[in-house]
C-alpha atoms as a PDB file:
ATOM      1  CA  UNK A   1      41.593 -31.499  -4.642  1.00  0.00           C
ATOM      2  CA  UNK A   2      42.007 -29.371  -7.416  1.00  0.00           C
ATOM      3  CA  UNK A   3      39.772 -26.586  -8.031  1.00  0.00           C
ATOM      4  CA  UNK A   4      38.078 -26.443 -11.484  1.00  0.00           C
ATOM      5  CA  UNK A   5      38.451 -23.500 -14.007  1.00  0.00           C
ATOM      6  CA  UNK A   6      35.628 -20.676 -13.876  1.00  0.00           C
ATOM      7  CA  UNK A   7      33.897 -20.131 -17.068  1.00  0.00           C
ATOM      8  CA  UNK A   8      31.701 -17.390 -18.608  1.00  0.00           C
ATOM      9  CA  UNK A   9      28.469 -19.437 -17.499  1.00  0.00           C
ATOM     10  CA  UNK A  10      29.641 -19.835 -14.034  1.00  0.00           C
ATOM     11  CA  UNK A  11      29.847 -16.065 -13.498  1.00  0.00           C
ATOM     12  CA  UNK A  12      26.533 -15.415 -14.925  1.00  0.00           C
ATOM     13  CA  UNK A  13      24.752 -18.218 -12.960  1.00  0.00           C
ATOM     14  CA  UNK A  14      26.469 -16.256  -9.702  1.00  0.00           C
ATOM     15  CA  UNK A  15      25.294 -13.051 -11.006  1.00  0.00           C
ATOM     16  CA  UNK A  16      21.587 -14.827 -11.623  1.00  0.00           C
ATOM     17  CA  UNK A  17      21.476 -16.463  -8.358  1.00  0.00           C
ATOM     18  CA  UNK A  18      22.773 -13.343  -6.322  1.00  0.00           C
ATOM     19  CA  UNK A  19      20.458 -11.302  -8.154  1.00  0.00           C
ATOM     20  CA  UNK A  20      17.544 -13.173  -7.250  1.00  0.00           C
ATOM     21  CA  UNK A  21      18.748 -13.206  -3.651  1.00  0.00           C
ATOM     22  CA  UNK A  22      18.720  -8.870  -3.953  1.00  0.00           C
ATOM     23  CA  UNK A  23      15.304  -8.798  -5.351  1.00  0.00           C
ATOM     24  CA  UNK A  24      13.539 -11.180  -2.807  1.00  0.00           C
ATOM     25  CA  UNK A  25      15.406  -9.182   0.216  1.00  0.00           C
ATOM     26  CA  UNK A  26      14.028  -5.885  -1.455  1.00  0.00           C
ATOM     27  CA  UNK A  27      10.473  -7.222  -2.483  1.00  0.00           C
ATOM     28  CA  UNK A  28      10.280  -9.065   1.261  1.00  0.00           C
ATOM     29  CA  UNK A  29      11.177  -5.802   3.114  1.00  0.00           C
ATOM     30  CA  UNK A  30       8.609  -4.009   0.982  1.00  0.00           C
ATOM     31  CA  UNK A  31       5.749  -6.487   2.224  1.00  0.00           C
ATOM     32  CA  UNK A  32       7.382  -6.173   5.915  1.00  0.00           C
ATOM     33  CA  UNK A  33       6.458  -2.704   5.492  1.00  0.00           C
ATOM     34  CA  UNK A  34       3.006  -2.815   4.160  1.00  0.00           C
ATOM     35  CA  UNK A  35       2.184  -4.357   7.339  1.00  0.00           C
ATOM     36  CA  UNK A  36       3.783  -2.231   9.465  1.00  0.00           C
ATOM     37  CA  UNK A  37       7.203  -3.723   9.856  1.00  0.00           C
ATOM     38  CA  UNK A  38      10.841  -3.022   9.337  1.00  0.00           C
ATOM     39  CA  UNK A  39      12.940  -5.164   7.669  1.00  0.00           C
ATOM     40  CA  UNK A  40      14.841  -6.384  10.771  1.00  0.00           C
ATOM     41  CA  UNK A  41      11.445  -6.796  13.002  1.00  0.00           C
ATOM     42  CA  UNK A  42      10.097  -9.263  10.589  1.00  0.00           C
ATOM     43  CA  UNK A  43      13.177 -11.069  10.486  1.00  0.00           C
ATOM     44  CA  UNK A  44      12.892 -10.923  14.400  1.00  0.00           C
ATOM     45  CA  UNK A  45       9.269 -11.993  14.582  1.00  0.00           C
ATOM     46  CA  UNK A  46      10.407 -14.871  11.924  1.00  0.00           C
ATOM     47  CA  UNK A  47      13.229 -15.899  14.644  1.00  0.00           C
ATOM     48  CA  UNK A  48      11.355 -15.916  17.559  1.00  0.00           C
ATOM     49  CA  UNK A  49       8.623 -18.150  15.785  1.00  0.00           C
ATOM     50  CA  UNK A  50      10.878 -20.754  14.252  1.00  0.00           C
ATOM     51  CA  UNK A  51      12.890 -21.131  17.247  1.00  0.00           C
ATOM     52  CA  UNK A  52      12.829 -24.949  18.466  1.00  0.00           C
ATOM     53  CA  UNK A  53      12.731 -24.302  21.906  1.00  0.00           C
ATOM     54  CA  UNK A  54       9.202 -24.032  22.820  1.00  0.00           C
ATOM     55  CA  UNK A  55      10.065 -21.163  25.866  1.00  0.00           C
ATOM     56  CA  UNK A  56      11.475 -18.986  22.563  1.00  0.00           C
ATOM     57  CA  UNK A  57      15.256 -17.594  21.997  1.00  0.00           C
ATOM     58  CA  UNK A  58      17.440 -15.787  23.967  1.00  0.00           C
ATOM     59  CA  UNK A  59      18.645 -12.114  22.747  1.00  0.00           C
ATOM     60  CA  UNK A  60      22.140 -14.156  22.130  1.00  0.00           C
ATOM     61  CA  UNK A  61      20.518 -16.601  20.017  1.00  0.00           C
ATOM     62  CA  UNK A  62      18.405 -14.161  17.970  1.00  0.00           C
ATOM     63  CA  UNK A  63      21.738 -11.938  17.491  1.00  0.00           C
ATOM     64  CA  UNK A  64      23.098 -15.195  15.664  1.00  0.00           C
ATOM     65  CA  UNK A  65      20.300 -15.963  13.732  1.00  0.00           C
ATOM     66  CA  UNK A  66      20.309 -12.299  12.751  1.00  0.00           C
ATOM     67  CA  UNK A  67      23.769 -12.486  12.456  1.00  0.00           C
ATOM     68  CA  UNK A  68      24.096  -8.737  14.346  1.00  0.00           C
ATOM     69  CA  UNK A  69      26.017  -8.069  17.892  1.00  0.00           C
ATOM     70  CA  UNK A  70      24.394  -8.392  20.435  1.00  0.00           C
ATOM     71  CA  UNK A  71      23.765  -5.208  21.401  1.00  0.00           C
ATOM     72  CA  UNK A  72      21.976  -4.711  18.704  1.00  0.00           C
ATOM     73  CA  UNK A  73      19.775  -7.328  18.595  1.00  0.00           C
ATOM     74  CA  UNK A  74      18.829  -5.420  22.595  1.00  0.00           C
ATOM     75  CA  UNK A  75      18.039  -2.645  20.706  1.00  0.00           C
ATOM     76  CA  UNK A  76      16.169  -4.522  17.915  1.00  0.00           C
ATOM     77  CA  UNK A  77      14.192  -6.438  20.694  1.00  0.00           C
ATOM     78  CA  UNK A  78      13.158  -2.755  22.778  1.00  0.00           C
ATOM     79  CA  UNK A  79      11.778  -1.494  19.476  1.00  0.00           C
ATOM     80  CA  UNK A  80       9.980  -4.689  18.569  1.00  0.00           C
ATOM     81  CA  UNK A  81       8.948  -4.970  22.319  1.00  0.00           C
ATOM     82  CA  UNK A  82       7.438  -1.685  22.561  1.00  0.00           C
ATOM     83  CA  UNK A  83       5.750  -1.805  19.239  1.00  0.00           C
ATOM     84  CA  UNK A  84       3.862  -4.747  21.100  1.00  0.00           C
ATOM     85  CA  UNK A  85       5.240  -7.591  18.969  1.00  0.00           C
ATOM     86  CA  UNK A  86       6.885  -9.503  21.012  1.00  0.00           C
ATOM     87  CA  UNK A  87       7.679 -10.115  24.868  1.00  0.00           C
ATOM     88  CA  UNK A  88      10.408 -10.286  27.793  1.00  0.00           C
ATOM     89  CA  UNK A  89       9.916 -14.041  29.698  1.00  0.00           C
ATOM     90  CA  UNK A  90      12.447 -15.179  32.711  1.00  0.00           C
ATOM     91  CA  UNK A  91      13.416 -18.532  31.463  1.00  0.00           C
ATOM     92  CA  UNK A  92      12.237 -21.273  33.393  1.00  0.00           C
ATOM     93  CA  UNK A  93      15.107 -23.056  34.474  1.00  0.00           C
ATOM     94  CA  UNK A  94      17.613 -20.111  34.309  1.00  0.00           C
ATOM     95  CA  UNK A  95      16.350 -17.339  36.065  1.00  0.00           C
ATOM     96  CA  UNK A  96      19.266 -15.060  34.737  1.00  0.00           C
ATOM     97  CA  UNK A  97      18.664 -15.496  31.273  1.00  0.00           C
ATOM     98  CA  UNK A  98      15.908 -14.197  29.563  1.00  0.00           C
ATOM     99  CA  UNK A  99      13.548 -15.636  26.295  1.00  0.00           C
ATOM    100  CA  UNK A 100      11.876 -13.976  23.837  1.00  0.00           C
ATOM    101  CA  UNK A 101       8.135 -14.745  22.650  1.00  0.00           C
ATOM    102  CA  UNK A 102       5.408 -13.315  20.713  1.00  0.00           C
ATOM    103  CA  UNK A 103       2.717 -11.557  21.698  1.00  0.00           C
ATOM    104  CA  UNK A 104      -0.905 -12.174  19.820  1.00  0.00           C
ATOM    105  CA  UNK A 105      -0.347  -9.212  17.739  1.00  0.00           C
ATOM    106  CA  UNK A 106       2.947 -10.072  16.846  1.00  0.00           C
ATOM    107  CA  UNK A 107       2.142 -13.620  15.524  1.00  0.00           C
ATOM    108  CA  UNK A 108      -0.648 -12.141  13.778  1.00  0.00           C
ATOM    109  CA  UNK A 109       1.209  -9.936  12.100  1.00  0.00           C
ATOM    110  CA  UNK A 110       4.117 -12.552  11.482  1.00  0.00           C
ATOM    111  CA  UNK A 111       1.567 -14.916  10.306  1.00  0.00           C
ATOM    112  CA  UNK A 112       0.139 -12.111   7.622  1.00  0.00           C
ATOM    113  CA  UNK A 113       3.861 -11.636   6.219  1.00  0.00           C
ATOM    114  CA  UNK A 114       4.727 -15.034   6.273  1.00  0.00           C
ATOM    115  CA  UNK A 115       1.574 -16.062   3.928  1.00  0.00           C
ATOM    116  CA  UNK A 116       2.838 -13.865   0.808  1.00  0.00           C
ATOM    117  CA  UNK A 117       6.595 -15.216   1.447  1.00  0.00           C
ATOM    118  CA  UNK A 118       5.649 -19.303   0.624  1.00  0.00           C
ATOM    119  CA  UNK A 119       5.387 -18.601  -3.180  1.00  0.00           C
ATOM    120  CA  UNK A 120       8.515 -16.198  -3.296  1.00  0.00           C
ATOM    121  CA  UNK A 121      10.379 -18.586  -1.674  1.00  0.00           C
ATOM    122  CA  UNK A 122       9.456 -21.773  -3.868  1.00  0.00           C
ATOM    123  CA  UNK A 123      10.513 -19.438  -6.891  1.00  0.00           C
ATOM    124  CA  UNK A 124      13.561 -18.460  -5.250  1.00  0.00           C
ATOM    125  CA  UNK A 125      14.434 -22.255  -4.161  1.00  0.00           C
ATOM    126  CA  UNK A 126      13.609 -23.535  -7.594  1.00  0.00           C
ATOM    127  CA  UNK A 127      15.768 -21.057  -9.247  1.00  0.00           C
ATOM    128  CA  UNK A 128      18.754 -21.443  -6.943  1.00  0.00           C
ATOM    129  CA  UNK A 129      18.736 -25.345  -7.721  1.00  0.00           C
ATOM    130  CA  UNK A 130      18.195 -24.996 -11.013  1.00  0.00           C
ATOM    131  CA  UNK A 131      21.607 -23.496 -11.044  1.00  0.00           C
ATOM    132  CA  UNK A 132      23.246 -25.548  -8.243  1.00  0.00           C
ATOM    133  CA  UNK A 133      21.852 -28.365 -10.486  1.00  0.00           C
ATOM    134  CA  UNK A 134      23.941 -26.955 -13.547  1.00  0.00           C
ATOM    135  CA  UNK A 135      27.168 -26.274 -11.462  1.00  0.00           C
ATOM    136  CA  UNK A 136      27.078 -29.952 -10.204  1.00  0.00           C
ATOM    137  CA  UNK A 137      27.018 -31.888 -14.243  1.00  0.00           C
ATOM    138  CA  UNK A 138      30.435 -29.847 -14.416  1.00  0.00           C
END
């Protein structure tokens, strides 16, 4: 399948979109920090919480989701651990593997950053299709 020609208008709809992407990164660390938080713990706290397995992600699985190695997603998880955000569990079933849950102050605290991020993101979402919109009549 050919590939179309790039245009003016597609490289400033990039720009736009990546932009956007910069600003809410920047402006969501900034409101990690107000409550206490770096940057990588929220996004932590945020994959422990929407994890789909009710017993919570292993350090492997947060390392993808984080897209980091795994050895420093360990490192991530002693921080976050000791800061009292989140927990250690033996998984159920396999004893050798361990899960990763939150504790009360941790879901309090993920539950306090996640309240100003619903607006942001509907503004973020709205502008990214907006442009995916235009890309898509060419």
């Amino acid at each position: 399948m050919p590939r179309r020609a790039v245009g003016d208008a597609d490289y400033a709809r990039l720009l736009a979109i990546r932009t956007r992407l910069r600003r809410f990164e920047r402006w969501s660390a900034d409101q990690a920090a107000e409550h206490g938080l770096t940057s990588a713990q929220h996004q932590l706290l945020l994959a422990v919480r929407g994890h789909s397995d009710p017993q919570g992600p292993t350090i492997g699985q947060v390392a993808d989701y984080l897209l980091v190695k795994h050895h420093s997603a360990v490192e991530l998880a002693d921080r976050t651990e000791r800061a009292g955000l989140i927990r250690r569990v033996k998984d159920a079933d396999d004893h050798r593997a361990v899960r990763l849950r939150l504790t009360a102050a941790g879901t309090r605290t993920l539950e306090a950053v996640t309240g100003v991020h619903i607006d942001e993101l509907a503004e973020v979402g709205a502008l990214v299709e907006s442009m995916l919109s235009e890309l898509r009549k060419r």
